[in-house]
C-alpha atoms as a PDB file:
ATOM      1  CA  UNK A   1      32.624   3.127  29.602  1.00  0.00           C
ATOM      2  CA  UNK A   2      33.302   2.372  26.480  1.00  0.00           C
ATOM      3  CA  UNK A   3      32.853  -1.456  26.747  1.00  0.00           C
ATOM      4  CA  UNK A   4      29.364  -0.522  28.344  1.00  0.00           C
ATOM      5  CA  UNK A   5      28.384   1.791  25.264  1.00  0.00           C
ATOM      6  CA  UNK A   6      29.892  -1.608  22.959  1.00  0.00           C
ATOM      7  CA  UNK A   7      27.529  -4.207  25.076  1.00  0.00           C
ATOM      8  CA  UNK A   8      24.544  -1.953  24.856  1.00  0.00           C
ATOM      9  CA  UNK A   9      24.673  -1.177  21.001  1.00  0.00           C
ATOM     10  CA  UNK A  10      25.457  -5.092  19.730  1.00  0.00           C
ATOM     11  CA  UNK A  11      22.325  -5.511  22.564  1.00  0.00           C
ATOM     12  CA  UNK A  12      20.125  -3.499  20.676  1.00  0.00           C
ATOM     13  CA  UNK A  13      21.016  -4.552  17.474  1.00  0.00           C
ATOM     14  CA  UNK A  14      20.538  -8.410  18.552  1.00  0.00           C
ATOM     15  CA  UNK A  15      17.210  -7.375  19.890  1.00  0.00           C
ATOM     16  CA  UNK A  16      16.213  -5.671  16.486  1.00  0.00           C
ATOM     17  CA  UNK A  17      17.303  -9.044  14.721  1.00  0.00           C
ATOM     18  CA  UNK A  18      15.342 -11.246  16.684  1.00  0.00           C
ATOM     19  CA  UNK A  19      12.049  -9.147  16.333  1.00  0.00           C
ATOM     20  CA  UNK A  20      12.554  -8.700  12.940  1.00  0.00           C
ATOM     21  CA  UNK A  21      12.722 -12.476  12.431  1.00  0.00           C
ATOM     22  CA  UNK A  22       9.857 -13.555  14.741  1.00  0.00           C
ATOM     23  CA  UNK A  23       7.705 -10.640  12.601  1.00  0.00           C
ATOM     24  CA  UNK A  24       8.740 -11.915   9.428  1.00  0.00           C
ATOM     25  CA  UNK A  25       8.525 -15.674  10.457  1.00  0.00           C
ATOM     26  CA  UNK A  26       4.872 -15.522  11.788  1.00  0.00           C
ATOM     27  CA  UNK A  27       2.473 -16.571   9.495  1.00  0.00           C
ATOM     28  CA  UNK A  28      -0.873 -16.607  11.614  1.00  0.00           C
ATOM     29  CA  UNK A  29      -1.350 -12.915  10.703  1.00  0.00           C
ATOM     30  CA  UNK A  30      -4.823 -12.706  10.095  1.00  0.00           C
ATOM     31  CA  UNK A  31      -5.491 -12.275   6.422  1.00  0.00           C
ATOM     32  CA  UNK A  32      -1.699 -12.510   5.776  1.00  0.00           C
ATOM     33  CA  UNK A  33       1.202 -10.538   4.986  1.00  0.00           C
ATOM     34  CA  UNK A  34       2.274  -6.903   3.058  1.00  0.00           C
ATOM     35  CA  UNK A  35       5.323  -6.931   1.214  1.00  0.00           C
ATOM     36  CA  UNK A  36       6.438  -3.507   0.485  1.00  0.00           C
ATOM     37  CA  UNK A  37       8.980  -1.417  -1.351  1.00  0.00           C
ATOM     38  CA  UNK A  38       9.135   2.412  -0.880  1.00  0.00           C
ATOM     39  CA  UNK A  39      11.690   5.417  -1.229  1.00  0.00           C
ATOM     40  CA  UNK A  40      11.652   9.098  -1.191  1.00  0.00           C
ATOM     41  CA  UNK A  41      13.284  12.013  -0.544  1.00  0.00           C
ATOM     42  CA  UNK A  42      15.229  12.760   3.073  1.00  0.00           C
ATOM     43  CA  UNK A  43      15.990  15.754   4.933  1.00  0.00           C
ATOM     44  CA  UNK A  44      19.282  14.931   6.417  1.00  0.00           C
ATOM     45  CA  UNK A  45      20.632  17.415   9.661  1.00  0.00           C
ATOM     46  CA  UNK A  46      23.306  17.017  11.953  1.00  0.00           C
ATOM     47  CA  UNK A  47      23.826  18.848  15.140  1.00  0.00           C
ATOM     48  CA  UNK A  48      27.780  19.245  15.729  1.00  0.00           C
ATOM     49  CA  UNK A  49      28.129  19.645  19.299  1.00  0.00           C
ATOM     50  CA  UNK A  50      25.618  22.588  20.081  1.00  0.00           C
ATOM     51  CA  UNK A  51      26.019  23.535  16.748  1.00  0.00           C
ATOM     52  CA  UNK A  52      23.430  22.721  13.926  1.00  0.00           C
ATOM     53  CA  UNK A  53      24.258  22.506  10.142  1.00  0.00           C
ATOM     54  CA  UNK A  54      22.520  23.270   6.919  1.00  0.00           C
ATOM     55  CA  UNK A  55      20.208  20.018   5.980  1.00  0.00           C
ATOM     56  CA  UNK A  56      21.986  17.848   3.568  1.00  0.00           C
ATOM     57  CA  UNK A  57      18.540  16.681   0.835  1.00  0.00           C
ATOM     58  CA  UNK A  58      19.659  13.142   0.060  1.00  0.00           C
ATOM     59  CA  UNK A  59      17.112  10.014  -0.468  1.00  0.00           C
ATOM     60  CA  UNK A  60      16.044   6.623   0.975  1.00  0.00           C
ATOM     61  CA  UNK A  61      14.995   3.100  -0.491  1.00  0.00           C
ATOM     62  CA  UNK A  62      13.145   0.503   2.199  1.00  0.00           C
ATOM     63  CA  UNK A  63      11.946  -3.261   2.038  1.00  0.00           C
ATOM     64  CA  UNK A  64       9.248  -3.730   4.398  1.00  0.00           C
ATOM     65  CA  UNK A  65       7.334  -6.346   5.898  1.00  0.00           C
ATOM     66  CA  UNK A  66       3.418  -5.929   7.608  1.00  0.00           C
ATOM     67  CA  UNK A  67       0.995  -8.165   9.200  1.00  0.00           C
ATOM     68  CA  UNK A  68      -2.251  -8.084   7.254  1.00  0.00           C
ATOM     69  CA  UNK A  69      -4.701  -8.242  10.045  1.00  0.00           C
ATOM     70  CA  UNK A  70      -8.679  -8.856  10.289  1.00  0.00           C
ATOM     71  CA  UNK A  71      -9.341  -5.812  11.610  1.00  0.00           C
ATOM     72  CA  UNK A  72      -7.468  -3.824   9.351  1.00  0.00           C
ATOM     73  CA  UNK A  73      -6.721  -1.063  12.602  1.00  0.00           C
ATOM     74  CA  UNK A  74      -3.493  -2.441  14.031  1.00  0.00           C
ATOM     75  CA  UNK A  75      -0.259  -4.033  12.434  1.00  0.00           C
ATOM     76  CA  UNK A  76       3.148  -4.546  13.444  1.00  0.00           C
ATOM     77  CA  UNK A  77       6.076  -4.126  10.923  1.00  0.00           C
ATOM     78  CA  UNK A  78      10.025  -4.617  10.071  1.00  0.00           C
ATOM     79  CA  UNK A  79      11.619  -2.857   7.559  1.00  0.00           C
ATOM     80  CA  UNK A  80      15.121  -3.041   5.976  1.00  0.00           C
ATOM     81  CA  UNK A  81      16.808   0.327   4.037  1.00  0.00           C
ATOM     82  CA  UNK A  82      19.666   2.240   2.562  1.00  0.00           C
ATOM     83  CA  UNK A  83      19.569   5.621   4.310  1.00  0.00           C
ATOM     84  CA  UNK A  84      22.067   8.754   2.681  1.00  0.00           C
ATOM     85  CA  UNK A  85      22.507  10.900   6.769  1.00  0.00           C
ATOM     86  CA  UNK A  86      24.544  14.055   6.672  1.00  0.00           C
ATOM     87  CA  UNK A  87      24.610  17.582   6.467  1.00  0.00           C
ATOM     88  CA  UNK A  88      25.741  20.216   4.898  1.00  0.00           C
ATOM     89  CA  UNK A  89      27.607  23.758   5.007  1.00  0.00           C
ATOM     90  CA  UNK A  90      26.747  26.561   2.706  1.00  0.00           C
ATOM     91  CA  UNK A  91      28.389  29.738   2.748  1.00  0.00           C
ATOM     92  CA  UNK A  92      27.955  33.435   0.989  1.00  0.00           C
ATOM     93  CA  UNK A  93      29.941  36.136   1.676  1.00  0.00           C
ATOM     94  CA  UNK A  94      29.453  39.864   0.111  1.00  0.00           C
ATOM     95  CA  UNK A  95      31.529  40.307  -2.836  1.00  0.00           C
ATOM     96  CA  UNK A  96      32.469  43.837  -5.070  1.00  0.00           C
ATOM     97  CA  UNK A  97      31.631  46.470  -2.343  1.00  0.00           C
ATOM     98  CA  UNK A  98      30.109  48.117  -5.547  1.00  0.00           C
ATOM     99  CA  UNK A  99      27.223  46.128  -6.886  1.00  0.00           C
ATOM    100  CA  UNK A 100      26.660  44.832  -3.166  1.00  0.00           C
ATOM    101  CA  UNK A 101      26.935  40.872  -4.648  1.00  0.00           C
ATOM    102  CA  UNK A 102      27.472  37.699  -3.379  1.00  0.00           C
ATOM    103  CA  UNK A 103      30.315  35.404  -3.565  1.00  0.00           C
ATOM    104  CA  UNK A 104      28.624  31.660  -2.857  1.00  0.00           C
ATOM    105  CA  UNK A 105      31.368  29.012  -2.240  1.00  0.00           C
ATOM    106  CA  UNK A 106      30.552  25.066  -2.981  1.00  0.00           C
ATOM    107  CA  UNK A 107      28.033  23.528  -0.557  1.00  0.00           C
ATOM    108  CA  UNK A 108      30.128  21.108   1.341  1.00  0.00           C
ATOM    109  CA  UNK A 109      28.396  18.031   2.235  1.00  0.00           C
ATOM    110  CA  UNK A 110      29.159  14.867   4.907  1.00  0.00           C
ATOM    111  CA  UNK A 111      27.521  12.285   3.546  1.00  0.00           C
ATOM    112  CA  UNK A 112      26.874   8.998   6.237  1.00  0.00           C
ATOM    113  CA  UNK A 113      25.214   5.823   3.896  1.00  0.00           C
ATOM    114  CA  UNK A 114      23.714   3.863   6.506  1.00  0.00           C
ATOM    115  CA  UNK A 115      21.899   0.630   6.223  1.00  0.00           C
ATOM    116  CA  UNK A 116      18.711   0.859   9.056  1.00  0.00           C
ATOM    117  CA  UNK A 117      16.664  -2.014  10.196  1.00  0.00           C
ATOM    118  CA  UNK A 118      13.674  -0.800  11.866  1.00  0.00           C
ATOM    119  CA  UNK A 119      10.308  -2.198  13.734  1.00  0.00           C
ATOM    120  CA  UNK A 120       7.439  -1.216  15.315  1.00  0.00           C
ATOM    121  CA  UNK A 121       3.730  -1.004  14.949  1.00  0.00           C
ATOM    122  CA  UNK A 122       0.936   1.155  13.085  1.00  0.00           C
ATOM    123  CA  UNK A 123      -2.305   2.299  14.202  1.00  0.00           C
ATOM    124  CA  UNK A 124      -5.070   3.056  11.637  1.00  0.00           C
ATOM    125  CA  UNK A 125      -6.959   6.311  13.215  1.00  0.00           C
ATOM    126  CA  UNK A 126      -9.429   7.713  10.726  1.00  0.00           C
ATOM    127  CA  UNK A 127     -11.002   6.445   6.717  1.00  0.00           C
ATOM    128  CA  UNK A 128     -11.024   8.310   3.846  1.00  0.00           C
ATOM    129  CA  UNK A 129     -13.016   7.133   1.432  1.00  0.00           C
ATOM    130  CA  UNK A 130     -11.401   3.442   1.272  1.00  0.00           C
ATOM    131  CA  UNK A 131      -8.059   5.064   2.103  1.00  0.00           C
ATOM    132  CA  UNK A 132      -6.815   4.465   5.918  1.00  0.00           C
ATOM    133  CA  UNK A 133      -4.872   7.100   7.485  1.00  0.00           C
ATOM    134  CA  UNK A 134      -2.483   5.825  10.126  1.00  0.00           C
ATOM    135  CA  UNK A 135       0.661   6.775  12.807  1.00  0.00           C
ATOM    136  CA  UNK A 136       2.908   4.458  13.405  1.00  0.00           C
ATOM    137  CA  UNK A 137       6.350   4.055  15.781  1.00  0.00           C
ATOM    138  CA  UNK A 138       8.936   2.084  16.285  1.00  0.00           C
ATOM    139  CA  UNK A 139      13.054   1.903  17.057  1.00  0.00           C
ATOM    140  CA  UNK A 140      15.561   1.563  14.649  1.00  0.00           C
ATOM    141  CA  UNK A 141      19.452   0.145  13.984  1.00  0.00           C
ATOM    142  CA  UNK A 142      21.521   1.992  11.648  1.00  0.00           C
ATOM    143  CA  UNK A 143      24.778   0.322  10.188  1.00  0.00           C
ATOM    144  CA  UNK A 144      26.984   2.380   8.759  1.00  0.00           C
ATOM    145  CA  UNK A 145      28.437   1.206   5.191  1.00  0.00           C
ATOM    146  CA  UNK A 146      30.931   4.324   4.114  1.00  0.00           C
ATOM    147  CA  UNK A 147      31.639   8.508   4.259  1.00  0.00           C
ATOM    148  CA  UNK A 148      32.745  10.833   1.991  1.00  0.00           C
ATOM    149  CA  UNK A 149      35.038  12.025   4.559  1.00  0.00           C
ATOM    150  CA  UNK A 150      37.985  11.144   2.887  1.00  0.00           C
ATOM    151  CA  UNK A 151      37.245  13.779   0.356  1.00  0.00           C
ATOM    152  CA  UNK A 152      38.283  16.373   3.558  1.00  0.00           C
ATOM    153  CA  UNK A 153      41.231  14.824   4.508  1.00  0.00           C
ATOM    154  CA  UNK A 154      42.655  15.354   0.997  1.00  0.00           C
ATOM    155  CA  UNK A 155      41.271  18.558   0.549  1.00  0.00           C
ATOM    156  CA  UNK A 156      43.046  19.696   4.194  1.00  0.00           C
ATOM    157  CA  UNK A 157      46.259  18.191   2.736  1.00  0.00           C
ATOM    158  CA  UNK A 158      46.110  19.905  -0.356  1.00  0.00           C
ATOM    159  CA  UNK A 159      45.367  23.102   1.345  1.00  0.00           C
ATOM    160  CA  UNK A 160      47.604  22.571   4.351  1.00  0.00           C
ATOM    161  CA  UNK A 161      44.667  22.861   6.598  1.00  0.00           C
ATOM    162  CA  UNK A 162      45.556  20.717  10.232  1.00  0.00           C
ATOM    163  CA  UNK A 163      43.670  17.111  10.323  1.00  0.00           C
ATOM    164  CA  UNK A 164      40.696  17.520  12.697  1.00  0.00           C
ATOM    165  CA  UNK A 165      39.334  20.699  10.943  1.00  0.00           C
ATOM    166  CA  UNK A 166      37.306  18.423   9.247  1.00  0.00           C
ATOM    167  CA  UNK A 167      35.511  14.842  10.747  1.00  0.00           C
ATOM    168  CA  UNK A 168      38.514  12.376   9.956  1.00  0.00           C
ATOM    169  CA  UNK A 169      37.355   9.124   7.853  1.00  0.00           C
ATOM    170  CA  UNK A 170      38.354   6.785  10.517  1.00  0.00           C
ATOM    171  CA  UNK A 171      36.129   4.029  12.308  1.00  0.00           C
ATOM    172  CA  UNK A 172      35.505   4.313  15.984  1.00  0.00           C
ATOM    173  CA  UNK A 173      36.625   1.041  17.707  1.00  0.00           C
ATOM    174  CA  UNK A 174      37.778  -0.466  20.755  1.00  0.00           C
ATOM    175  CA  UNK A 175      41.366   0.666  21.277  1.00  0.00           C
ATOM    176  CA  UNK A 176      40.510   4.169  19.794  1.00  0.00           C
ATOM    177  CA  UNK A 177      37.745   6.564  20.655  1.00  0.00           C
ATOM    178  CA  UNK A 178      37.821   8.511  17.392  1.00  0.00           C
ATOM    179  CA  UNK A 179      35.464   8.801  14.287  1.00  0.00           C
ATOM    180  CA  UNK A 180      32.650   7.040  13.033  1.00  0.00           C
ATOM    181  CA  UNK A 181      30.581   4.912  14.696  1.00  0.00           C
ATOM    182  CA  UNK A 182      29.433   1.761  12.635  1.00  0.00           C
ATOM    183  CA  UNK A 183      26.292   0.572  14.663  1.00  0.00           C
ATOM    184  CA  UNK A 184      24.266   3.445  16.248  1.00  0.00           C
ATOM    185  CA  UNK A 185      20.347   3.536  17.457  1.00  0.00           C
ATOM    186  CA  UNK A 186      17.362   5.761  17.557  1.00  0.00           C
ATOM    187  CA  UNK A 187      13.524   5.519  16.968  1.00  0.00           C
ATOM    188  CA  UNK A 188      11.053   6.638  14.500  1.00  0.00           C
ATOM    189  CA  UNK A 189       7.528   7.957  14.453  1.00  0.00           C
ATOM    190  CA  UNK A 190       5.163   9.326  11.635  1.00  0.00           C
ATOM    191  CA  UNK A 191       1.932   8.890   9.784  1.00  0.00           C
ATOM    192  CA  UNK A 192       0.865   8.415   6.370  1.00  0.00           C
ATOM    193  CA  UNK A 193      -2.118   6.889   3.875  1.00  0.00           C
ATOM    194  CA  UNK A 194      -2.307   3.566   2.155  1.00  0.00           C
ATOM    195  CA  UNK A 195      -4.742   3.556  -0.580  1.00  0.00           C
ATOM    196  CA  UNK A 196      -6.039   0.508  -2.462  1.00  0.00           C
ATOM    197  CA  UNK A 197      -5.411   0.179  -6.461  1.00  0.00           C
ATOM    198  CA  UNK A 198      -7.130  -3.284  -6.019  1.00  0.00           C
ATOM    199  CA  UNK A 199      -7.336  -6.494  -3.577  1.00  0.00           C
ATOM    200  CA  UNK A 200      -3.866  -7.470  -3.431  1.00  0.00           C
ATOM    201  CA  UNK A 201      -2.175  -3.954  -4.126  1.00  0.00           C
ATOM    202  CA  UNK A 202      -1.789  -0.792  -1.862  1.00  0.00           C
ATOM    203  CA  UNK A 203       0.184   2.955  -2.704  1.00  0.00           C
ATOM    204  CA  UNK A 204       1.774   4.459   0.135  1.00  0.00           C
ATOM    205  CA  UNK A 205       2.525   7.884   1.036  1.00  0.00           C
ATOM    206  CA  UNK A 206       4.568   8.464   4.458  1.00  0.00           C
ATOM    207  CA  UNK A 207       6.448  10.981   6.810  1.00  0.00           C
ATOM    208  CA  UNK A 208       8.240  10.186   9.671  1.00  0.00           C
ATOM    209  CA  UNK A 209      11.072  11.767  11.612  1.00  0.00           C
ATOM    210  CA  UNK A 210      14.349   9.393  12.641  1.00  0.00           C
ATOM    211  CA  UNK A 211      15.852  10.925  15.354  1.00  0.00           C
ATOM    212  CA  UNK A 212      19.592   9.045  16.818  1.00  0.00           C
ATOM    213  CA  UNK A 213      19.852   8.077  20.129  1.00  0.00           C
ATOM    214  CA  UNK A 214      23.406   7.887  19.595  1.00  0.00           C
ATOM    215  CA  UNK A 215      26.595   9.502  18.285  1.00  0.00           C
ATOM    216  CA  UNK A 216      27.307   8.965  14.316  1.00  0.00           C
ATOM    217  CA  UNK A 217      30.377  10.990  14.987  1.00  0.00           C
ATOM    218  CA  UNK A 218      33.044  11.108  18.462  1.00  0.00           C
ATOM    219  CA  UNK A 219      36.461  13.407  18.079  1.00  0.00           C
ATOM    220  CA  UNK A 220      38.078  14.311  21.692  1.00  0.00           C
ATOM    221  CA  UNK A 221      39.734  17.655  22.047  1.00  0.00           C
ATOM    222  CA  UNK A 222      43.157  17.904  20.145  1.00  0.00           C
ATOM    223  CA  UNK A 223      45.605  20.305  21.307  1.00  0.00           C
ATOM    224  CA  UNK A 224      48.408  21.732  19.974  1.00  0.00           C
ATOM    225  CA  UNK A 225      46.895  22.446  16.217  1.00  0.00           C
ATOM    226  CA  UNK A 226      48.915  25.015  14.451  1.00  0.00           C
ATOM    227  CA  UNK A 227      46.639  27.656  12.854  1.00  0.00           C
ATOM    228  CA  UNK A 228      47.396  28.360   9.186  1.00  0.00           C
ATOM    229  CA  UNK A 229      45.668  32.180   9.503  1.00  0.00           C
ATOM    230  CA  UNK A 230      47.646  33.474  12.589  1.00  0.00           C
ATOM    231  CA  UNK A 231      51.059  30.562  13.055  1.00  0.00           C
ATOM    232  CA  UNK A 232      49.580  29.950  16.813  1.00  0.00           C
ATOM    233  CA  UNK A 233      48.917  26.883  18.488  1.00  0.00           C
ATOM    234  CA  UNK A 234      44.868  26.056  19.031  1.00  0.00           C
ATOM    235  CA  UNK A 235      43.082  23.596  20.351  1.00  0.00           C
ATOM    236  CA  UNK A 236      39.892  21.823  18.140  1.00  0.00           C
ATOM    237  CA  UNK A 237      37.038  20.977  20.724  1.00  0.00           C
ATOM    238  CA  UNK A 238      35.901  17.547  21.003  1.00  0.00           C
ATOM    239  CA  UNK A 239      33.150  17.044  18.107  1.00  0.00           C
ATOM    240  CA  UNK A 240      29.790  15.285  18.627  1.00  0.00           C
ATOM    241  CA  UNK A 241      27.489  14.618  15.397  1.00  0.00           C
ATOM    242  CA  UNK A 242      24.305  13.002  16.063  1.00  0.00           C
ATOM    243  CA  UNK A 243      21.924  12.515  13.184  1.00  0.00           C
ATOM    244  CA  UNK A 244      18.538  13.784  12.614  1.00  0.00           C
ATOM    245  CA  UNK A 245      16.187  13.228   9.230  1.00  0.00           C
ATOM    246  CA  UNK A 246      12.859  14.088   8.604  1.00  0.00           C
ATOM    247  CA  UNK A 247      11.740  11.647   5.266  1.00  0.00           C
ATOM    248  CA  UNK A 248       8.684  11.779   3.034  1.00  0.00           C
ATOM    249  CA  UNK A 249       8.378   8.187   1.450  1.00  0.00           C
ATOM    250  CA  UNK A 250       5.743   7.014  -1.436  1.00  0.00           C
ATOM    251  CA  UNK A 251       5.834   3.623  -2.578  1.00  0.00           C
ATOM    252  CA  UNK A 252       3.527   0.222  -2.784  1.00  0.00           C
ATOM    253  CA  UNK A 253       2.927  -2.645  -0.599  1.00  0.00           C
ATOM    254  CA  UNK A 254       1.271  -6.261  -2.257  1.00  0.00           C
ATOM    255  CA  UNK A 255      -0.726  -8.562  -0.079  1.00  0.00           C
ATOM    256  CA  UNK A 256       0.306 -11.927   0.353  1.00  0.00           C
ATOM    257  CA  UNK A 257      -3.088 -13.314   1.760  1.00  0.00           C
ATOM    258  CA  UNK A 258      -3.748 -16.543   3.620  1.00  0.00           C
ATOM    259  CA  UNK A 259      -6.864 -18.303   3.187  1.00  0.00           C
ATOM    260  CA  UNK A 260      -8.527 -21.300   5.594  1.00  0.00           C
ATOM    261  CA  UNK A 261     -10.051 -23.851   4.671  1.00  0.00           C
ATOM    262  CA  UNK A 262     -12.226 -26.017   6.736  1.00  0.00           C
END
């Protein structure tokens, strides 16, 4: 199973390559090419098994590529970007019985920094002006670069809290189903506004939502985890994290125009 899940990933991931280099190698685009850079803010959540967490607010930075076409309606796109996936617990408890306050511990976050090659196509619906409002869609590799989950392991030792509490900072591979994946896969779908500043310059302003198809995170059960509260033996259910962002990008995209002559 395993081996299957392997073959399918590296499949996708091949298959994102190769579009991405056909769409960035072909030149008979109509009026020519966009070149874009663009960032923003992300909403990063994670659903733990059943279970979802606070949203982690993190950022995003992309390098895209567009067709430029006559028509101006319909144009197909890769982009390349730096991704900060996660979540997030906060917790408040009621403090002095007294003055009915709050005791607010440190937001723990899990950070993921992902590098995500994307394509797909947009679809200009409606004009504003001489601003074109569009959706676009697409599907999307994510590679996964580091964590911050280390910072858990040595906060369990230093607290004496049993490794597994906490996602362990290990890399799923093929002789151990355990921890983070490196390559996972999901889609994304949105809208936005591009807006000319002149002929060869655009601004952008985007949303989209980047849901995974697959796991970030895999942990099977362990068993016989001694717990530091009561001195009995528990068992930690297997833990599946699987990565959800909703991301609000502004940014600018320069033409690179192509021009016949007879």
């Amino acid at each position: 199973m395993f081996a299957l899940r392997l073959s399918l990933t590296s499949m996708y991931i091949r298959l994102l390559l190769i579009l991405s280099s056909l769409l960035l190698s072909y030149q008979s685009w109509g009026q020519g090419t966009f070149y874009g850079l663009k960032g923003g803010l992300t909403i990063a959540n994670q659903q733990w098994n059943a279970f979802d967490r606070d949203p982690l607010i993190a950022y995003h930075a992309i390098l895209s590529a567009e067709s430029a076409p006559a028509d101006d309606k319909f144009s197909l796109f890769a982009q390349l970007g730096y991704h900060l996936k996660g979540s997030a617990i906060r917790r408040s408890l009621f403090g002095n019985p007294f003055n009915a306050g709050f005791v607010s511990f440190p937001t723990q976050r899990f950070e993921f920094h992902n590098l995500s090659l994307s394509v797909g196509a947009k679809q200009v619906i409606t004009q504003v002006g001489n601003s074109n409002v569009y959706y676009l869609f697409g599907i999307r590799g994510d590679y996964t670069l580091s964590t911050n989950l280390d910072e858990y392991e040595r906060f369990s030792e230093l607290n004496q809290i049993p490794q597994g509490i906490y996602p362990l900072n290990v890399y799923f591979s093929e002789n151990q189903i355990l921890g983070v994946r490196r390559f996972n896969y999901g889609f994304l779908a949105g809208g936005g506004l591009n807006f000319p500043f002149s002929e060869y310059v655009e601004g952008i302003i985007e949303f989209t939502v980047n849901p995974d198809f697959s796991l970030q995170y895999q942990q099977p059960s362990i068993d016989n985890v001694r717990n530091p509260i009561n001195g009995q033996n528990t068992t930690i259910q297997e833990r599946k994290i699987r990565n959800l962002t909703f991301e609000l990008t502004v940014g600018a995209r320069f033409l690179r125009k192509i021009e016949y002559i007879d």
